[in-house]
C-alpha atoms as a PDB file:
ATOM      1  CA  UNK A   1      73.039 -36.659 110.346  1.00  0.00           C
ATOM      2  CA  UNK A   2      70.377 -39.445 111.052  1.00  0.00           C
ATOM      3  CA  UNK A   3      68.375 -40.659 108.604  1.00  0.00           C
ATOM      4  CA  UNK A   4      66.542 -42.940 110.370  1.00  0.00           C
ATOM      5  CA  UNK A   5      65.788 -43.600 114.259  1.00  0.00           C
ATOM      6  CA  UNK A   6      63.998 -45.691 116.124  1.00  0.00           C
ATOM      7  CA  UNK A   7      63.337 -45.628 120.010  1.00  0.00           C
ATOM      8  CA  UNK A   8      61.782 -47.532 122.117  1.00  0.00           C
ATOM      9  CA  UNK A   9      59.662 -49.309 119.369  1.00  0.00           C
ATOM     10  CA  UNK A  10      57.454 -51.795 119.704  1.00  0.00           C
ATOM     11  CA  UNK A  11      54.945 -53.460 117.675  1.00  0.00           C
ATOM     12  CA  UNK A  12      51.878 -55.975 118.755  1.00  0.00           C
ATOM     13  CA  UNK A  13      49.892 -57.964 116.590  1.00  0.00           C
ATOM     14  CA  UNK A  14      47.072 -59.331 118.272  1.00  0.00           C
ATOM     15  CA  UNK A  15      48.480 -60.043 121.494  1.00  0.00           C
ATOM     16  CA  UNK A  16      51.420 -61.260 119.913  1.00  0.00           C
ATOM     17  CA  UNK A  17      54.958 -59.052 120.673  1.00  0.00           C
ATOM     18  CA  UNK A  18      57.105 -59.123 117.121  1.00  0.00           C
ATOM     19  CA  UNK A  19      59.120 -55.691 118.641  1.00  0.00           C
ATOM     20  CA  UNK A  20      60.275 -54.947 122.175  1.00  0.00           C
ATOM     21  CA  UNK A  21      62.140 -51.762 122.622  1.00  0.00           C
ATOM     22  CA  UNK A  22      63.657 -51.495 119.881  1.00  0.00           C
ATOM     23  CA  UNK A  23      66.225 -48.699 119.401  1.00  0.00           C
ATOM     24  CA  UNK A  24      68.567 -47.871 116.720  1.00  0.00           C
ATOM     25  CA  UNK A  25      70.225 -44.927 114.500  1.00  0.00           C
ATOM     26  CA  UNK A  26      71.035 -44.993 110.594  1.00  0.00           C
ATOM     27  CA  UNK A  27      73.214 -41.942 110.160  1.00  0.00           C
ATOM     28  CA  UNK A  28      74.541 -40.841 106.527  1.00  0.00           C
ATOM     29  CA  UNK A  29      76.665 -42.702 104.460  1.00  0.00           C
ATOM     30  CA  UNK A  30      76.806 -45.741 106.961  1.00  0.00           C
ATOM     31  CA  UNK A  31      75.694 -49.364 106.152  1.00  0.00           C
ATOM     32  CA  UNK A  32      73.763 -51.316 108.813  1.00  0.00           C
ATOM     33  CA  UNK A  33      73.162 -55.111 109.023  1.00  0.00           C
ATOM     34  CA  UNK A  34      69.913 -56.219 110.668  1.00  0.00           C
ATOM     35  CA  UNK A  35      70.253 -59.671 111.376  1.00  0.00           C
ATOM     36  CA  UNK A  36      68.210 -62.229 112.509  1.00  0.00           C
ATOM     37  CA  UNK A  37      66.437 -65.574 112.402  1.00  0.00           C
ATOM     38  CA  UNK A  38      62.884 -65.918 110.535  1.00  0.00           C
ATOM     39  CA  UNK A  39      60.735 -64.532 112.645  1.00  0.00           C
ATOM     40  CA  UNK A  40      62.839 -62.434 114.618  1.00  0.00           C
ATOM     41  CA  UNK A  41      60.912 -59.175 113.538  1.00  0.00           C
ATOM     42  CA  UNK A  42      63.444 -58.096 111.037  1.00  0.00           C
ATOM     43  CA  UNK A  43      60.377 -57.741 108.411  1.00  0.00           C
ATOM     44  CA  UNK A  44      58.174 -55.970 110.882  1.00  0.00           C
ATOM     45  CA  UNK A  45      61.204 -53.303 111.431  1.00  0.00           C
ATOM     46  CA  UNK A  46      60.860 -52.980 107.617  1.00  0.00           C
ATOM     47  CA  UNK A  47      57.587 -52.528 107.190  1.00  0.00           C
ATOM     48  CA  UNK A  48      56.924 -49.989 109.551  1.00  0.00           C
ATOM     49  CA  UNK A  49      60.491 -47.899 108.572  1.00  0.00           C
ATOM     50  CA  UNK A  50      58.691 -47.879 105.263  1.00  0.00           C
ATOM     51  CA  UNK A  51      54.977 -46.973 106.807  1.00  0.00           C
ATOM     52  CA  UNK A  52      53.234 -49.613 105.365  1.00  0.00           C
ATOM     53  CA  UNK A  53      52.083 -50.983 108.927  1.00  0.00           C
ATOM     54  CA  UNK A  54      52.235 -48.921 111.907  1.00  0.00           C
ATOM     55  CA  UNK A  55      53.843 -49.521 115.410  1.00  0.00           C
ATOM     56  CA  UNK A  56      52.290 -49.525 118.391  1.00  0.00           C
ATOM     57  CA  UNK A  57      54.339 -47.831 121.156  1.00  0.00           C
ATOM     58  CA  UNK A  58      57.718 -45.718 120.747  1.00  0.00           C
ATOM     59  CA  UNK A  59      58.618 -43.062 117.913  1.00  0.00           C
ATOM     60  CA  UNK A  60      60.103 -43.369 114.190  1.00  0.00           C
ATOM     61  CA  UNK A  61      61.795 -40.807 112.483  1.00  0.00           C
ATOM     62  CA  UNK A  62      62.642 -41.479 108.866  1.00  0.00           C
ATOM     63  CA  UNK A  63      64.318 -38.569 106.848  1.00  0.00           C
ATOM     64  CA  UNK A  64      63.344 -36.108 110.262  1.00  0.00           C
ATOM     65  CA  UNK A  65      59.388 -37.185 108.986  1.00  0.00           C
ATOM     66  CA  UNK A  66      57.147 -39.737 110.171  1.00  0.00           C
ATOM     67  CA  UNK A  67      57.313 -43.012 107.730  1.00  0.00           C
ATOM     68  CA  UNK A  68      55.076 -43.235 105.191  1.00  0.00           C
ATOM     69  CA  UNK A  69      54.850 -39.367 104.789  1.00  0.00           C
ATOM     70  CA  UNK A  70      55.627 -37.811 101.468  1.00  0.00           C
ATOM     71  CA  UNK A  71      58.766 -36.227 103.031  1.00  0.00           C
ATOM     72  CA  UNK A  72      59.718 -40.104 103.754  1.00  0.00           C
ATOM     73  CA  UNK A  73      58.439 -41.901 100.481  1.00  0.00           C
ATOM     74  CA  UNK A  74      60.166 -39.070  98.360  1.00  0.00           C
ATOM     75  CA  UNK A  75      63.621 -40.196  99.769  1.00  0.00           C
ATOM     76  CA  UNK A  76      63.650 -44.066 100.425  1.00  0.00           C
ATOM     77  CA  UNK A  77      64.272 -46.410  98.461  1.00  0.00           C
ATOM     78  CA  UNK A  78      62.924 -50.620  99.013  1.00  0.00           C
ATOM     79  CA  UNK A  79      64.371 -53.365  97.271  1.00  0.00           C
ATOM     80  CA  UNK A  80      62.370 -56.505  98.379  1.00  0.00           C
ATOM     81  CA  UNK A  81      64.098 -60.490  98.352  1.00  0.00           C
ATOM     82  CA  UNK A  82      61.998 -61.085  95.458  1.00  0.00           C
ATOM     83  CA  UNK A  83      61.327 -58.572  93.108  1.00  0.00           C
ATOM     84  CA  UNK A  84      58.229 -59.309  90.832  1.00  0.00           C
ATOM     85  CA  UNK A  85      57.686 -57.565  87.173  1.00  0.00           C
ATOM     86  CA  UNK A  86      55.668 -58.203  84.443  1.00  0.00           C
ATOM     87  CA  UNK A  87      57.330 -60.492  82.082  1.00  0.00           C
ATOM     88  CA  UNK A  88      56.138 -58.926  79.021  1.00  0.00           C
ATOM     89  CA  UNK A  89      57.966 -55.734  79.566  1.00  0.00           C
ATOM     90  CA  UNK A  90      61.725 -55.608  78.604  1.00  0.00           C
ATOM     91  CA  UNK A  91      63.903 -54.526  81.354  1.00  0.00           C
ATOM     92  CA  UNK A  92      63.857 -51.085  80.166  1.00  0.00           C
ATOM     93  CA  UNK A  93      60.330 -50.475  79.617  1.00  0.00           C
ATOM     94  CA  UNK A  94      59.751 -51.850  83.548  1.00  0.00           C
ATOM     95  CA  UNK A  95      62.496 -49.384  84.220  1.00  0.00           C
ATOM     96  CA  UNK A  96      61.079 -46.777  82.493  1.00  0.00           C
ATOM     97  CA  UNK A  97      57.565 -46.948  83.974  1.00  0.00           C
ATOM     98  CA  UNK A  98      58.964 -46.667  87.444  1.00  0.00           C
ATOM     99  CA  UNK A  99      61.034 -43.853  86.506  1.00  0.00           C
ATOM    100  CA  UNK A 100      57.590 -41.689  84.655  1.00  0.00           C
ATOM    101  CA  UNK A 101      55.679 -42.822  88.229  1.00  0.00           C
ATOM    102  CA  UNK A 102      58.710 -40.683  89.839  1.00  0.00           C
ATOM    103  CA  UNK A 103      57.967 -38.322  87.228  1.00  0.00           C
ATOM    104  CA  UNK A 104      61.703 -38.143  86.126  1.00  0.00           C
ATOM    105  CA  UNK A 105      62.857 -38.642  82.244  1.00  0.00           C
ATOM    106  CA  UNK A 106      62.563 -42.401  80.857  1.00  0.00           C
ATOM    107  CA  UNK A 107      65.558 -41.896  79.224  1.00  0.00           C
ATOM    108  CA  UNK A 108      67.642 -42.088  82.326  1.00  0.00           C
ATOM    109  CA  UNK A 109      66.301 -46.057  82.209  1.00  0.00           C
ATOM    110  CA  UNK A 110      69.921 -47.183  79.781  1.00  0.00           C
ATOM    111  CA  UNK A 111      72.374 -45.824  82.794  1.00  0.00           C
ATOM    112  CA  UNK A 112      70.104 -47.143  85.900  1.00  0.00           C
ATOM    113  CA  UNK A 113      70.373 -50.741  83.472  1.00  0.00           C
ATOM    114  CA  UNK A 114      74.243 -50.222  83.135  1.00  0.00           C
ATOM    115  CA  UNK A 115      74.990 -49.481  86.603  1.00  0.00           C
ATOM    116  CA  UNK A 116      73.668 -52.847  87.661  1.00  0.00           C
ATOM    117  CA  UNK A 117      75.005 -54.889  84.932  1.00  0.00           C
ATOM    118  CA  UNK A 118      71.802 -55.076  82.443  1.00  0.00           C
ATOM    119  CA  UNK A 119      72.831 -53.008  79.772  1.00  0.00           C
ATOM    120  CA  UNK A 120      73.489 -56.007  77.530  1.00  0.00           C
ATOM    121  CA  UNK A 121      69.626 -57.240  78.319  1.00  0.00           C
ATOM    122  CA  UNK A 122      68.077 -53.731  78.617  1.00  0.00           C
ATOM    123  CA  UNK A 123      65.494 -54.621  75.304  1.00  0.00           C
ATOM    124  CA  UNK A 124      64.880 -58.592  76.331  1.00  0.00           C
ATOM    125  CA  UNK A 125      61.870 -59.118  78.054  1.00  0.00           C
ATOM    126  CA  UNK A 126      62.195 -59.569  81.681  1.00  0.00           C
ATOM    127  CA  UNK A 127      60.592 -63.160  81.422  1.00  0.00           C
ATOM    128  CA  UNK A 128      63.330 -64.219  79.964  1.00  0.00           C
ATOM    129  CA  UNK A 129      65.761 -63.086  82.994  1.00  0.00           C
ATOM    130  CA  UNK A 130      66.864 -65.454  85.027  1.00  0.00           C
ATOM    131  CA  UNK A 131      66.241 -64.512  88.770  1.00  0.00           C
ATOM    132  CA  UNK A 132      69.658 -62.702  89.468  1.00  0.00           C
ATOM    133  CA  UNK A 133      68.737 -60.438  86.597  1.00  0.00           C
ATOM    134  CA  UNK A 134      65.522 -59.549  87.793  1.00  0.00           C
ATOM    135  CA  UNK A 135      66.655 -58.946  91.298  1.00  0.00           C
ATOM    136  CA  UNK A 136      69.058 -56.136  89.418  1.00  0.00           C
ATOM    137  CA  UNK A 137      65.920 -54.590  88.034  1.00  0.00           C
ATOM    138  CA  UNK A 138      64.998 -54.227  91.137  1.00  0.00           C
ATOM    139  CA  UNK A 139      68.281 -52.198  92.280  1.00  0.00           C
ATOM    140  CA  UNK A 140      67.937 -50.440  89.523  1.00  0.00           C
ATOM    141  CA  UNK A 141      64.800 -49.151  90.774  1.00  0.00           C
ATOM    142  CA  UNK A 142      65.700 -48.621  94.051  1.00  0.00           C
ATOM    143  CA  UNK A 143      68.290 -46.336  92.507  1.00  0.00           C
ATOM    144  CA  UNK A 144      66.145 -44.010  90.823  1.00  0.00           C
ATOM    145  CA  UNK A 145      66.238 -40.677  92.717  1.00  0.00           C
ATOM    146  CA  UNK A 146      69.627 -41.001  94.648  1.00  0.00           C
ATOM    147  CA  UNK A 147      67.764 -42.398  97.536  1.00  0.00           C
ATOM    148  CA  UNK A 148      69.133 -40.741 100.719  1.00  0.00           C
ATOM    149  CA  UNK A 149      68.132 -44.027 103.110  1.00  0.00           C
ATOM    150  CA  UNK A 150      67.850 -47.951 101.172  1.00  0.00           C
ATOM    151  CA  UNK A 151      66.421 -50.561 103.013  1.00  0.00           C
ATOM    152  CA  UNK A 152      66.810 -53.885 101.831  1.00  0.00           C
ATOM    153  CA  UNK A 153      65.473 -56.842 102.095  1.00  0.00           C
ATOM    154  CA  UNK A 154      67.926 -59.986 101.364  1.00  0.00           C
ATOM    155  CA  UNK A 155      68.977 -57.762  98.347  1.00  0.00           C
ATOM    156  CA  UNK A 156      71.716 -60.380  96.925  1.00  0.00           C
ATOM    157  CA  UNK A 157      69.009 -63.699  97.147  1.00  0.00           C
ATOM    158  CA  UNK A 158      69.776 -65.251  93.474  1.00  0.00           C
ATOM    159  CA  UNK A 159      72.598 -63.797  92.574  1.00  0.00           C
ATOM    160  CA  UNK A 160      76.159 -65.067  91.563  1.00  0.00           C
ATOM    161  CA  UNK A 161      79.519 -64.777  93.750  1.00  0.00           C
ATOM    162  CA  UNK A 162      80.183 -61.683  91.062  1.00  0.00           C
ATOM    163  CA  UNK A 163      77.313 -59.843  91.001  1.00  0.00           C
ATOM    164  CA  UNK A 164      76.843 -59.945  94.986  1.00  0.00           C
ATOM    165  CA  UNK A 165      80.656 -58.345  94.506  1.00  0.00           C
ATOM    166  CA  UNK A 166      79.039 -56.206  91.713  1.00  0.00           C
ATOM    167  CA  UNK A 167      76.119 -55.419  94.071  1.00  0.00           C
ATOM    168  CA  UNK A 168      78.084 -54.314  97.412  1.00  0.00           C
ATOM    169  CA  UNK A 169      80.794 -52.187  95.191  1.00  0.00           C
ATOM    170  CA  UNK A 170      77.235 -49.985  93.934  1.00  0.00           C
ATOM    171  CA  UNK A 171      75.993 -49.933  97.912  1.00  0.00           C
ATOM    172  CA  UNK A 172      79.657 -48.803  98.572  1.00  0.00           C
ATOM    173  CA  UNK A 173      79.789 -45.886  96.528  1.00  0.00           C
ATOM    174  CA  UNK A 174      76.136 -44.656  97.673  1.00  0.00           C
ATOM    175  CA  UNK A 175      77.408 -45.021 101.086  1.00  0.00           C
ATOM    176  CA  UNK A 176      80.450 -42.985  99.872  1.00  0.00           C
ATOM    177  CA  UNK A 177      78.035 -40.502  98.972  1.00  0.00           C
ATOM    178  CA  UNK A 178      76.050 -40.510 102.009  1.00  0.00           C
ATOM    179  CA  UNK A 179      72.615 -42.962 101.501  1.00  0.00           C
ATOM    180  CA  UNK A 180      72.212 -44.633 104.425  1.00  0.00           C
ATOM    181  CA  UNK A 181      71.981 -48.536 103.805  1.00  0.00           C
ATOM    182  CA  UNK A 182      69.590 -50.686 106.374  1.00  0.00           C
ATOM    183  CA  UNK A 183      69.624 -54.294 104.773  1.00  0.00           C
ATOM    184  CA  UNK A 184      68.898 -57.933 106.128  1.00  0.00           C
ATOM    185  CA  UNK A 185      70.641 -60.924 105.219  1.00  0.00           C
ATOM    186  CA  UNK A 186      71.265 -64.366 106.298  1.00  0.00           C
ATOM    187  CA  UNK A 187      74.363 -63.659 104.956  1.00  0.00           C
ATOM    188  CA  UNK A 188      76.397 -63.203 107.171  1.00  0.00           C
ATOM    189  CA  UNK A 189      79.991 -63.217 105.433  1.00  0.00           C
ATOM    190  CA  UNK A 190      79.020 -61.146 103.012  1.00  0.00           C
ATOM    191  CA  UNK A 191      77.961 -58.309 105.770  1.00  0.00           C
ATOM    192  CA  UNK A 192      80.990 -59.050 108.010  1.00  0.00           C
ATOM    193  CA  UNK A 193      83.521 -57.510 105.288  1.00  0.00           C
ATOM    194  CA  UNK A 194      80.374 -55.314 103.856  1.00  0.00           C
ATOM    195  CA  UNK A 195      78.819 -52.947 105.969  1.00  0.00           C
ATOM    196  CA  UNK A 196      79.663 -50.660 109.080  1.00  0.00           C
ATOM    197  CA  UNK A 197      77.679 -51.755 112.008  1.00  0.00           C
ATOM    198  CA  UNK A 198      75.372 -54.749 112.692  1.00  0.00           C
ATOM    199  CA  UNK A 199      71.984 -55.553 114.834  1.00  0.00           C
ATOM    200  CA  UNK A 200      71.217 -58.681 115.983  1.00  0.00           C
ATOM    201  CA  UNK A 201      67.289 -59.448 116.327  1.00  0.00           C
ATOM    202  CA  UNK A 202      66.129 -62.294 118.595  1.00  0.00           C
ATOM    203  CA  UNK A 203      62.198 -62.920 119.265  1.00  0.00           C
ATOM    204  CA  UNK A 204      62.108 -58.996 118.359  1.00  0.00           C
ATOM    205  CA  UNK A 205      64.614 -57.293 120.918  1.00  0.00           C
ATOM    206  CA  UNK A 206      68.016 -56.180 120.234  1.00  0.00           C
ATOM    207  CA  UNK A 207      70.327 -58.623 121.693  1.00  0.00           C
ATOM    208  CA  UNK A 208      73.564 -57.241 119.922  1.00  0.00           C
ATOM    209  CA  UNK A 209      74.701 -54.370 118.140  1.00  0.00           C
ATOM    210  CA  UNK A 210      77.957 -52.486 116.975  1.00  0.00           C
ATOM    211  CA  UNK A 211      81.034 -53.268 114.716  1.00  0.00           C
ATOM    212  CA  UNK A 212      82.466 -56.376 114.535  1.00  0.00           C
ATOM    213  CA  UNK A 213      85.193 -55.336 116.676  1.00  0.00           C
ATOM    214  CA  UNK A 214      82.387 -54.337 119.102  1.00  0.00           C
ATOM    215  CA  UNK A 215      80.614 -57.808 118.936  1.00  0.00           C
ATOM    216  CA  UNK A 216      83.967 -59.925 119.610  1.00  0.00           C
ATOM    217  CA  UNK A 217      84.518 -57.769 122.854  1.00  0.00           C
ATOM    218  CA  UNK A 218      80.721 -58.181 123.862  1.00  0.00           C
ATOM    219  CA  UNK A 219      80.985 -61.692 122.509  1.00  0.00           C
ATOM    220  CA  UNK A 220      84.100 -62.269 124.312  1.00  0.00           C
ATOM    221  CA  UNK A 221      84.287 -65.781 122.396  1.00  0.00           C
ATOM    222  CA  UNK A 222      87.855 -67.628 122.558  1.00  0.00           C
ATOM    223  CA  UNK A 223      90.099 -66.807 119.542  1.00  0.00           C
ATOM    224  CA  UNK A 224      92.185 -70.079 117.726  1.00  0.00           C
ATOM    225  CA  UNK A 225      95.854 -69.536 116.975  1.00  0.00           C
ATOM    226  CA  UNK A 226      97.408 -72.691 114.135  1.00  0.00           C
ATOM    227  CA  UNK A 227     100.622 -72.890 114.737  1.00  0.00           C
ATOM    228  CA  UNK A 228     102.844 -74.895 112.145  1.00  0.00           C
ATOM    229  CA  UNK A 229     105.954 -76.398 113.646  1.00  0.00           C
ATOM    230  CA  UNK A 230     109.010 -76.368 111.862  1.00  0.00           C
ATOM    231  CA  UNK A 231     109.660 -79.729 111.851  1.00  0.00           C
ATOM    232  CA  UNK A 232     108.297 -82.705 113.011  1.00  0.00           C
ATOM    233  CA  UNK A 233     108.162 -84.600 115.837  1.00  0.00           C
ATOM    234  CA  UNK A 234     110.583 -82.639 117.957  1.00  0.00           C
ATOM    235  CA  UNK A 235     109.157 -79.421 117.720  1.00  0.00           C
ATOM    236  CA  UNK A 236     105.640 -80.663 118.083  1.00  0.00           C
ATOM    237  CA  UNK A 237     106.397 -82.075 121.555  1.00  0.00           C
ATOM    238  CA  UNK A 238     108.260 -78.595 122.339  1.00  0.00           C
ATOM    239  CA  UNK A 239     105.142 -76.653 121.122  1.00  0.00           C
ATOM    240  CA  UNK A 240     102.702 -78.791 123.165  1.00  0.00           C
ATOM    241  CA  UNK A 241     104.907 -78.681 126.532  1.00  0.00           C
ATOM    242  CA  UNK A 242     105.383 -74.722 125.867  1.00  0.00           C
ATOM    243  CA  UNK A 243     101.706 -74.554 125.357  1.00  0.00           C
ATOM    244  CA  UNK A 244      99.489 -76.701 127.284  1.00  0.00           C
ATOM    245  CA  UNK A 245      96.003 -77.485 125.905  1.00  0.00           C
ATOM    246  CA  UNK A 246      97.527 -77.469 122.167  1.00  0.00           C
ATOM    247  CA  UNK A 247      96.235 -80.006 120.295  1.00  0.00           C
ATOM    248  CA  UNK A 248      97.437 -81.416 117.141  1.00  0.00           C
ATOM    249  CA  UNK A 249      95.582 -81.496 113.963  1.00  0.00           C
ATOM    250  CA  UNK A 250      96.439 -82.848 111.175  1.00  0.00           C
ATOM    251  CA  UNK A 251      99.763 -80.718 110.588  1.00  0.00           C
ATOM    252  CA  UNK A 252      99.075 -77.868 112.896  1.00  0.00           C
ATOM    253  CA  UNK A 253      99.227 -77.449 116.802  1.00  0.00           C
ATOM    254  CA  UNK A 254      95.684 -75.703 117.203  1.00  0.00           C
ATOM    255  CA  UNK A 255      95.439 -73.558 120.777  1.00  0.00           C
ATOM    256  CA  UNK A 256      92.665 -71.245 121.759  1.00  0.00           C
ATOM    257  CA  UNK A 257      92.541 -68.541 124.162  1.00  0.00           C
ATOM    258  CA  UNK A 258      90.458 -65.714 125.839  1.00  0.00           C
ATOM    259  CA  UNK A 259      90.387 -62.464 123.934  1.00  0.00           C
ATOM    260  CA  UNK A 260      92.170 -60.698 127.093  1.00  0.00           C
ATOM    261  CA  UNK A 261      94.827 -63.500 126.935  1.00  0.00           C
ATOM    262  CA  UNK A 262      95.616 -63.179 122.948  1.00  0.00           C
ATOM    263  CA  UNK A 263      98.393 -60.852 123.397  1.00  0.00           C
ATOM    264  CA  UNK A 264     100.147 -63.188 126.262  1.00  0.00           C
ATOM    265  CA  UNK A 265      99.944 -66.047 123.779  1.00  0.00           C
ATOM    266  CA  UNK A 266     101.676 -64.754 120.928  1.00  0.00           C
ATOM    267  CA  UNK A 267     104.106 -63.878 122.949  1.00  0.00           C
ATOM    268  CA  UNK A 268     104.943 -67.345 123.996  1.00  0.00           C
ATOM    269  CA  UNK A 269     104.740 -68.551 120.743  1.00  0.00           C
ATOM    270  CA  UNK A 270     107.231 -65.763 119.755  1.00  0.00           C
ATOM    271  CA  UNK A 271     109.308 -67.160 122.412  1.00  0.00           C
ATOM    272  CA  UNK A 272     109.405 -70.382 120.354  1.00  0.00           C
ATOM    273  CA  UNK A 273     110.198 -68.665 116.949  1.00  0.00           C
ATOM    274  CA  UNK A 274     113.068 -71.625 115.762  1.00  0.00           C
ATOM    275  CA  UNK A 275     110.289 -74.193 116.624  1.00  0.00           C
ATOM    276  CA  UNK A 276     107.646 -72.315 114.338  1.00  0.00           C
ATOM    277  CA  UNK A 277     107.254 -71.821 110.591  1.00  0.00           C
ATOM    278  CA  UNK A 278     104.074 -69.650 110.453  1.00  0.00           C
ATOM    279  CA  UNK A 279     100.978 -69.064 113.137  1.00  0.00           C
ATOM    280  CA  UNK A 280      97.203 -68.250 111.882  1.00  0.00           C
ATOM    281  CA  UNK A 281      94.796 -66.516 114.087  1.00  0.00           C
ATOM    282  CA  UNK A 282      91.615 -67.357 113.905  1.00  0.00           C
ATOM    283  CA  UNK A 283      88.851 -64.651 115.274  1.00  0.00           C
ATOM    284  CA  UNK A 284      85.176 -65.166 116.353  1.00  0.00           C
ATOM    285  CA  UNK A 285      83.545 -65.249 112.697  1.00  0.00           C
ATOM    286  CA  UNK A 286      80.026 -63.229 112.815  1.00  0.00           C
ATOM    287  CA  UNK A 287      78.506 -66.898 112.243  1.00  0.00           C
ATOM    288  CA  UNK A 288      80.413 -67.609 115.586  1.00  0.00           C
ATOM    289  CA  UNK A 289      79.354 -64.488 117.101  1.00  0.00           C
ATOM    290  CA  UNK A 290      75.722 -64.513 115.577  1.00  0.00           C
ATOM    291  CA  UNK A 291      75.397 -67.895 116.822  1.00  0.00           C
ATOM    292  CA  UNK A 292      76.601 -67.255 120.748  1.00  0.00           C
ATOM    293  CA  UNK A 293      73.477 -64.265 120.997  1.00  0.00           C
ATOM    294  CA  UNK A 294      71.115 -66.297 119.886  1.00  0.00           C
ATOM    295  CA  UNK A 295      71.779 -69.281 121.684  1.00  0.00           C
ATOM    296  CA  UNK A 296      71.544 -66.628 124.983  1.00  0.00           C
ATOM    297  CA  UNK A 297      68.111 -65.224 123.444  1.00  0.00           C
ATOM    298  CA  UNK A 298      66.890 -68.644 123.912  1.00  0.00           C
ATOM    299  CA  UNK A 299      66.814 -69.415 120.286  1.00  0.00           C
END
């Protein structure tokens, strides 16, 4: 089921294009990366998914109702890159207020706190939170409801290497229960290993989309194989007459190849098993990849 689609969309804001035929599908339970450099119209996509702007040409469909509706607002959820609350409140007074606006019971504000970590600060005023914690208030907002579609906006800006892990493991298991997750993020090893599909903005078109085994084949970027002789000199100089093009660095006989020829090379190297003592291949990284579209888009 889709919980989102756009086609053909395009937005203009006084003569200026930030969308150009945009088209693209959220279905249940996946996780989508929108990715892109500032300016690329990744906020713009947001804004009008959420109906607080409108587009100008093509058609949006958010929960099977136009965005902004009440059928649309009663099922998304919006978690902006900096979340702003009134430092007087404690966290679970803010929590609590959003939760009576959604006329649901305040009490359910202690397990929205200790799903994202804030238990421990639920009664300290949010003033005193350092910007991590207040970006946690904020998921634990976006949480109230079960939201069937998220969209996020740089959702892990301020936070620690644990709570980002913290943070993907809740978007995980709302996946698992079928939300559909559109976020943005620069990134972009955290939403190579994280989500399900990815969409690459440039000056507001699509220039890339799929998995990230779909992007290496579009991508069709060399792959690097390190290959650690056994011993050294003599199997160095076997390695680099085997394999010509292998350079040495540092300890390691470093080769690249076409993605079509990967399968060819290891078996040559296989070939050379007594001369080897392990091999490391190294992929297109979504930096890599990322990098290659834009530079196409002209950016």
């Amino acid at each position: 089921m889709k919980m989102l689609t756009l086609s053909h969309l395009t937005r203009r804001f006084d003569g200026v294009q930030a969308l150009t035929d945009v088209s693209l599908t959220v279905g249940a339970g996946e996780r989508v990366a929108l990715l892109g450099h500032n300016g690329a119209g990744k906020s713009t996509l947001m804004k009008i998914v959420l109906g607080l702007i409108p587009h100008t040409s093509g058609s949006v469909e958010v929960l099977g109702a136009a965005p902004g509706s009440p059928q649309a607002r009663d099922g998304v959820a919006y978690l902006p890159e900096s979340a702003a609350f009134h430092p007087a409140l404690t966290g679970r007074e803010q929590i609590a207020h959003y939760l009576r606006l959604r006329a649901r019971p305040a009490a359910e504000a202690a397990g929205l706190l200790d799903h994202v970590g804030l238990g421990h600060a639920a009664d300290r005023r949010i003033g005193t939170y350092s910007k991590g914690m207040r970006q946690r208030v904020g998921l634990a907002q976006a949480l109230i409801g079960q939201p069937r579609l998220m969209v996020l906006d740089e959702p892990t800006s301020g936070l620690d290497p644990v709570s980002r892990r913290d943070f993907y493991t809740i978007l995980d298991d709302l996946a698992a229960q079928g939300t559909a997750i559109l976020l943005s993020s620069h990134a972009l090893t955290e939403v190579e290993a994280r989500t399900d599909r990815m969409v690459i903005l440039s000056r507001g078109h699509v220039v890339a989309e799929g998995s990230m085994a779909d992007l290496r084949r579009k991508a069709d970027l060399p792959v690097r194989i390190a290959i650690t002789p056994s011993d050294l000199p003599c199997s160095v100089t076997t390695l680099k007459q085997a394999l010509p093009g292998a350079e040495l660095s540092g300890d390691q006989l470093v080769v690249t190849c076409a993605q079509s020829g990967k399968l060819a090379l290891l078996g040559r190297i296989a070939a050379l098993a007594e001369r080897v003592s392990d091999i490391d291949i190294q992929p297109p990284s979504l930096e890599d990849i990322y990098s290659h579209f834009s530079r196409r888009a002209g950016q």
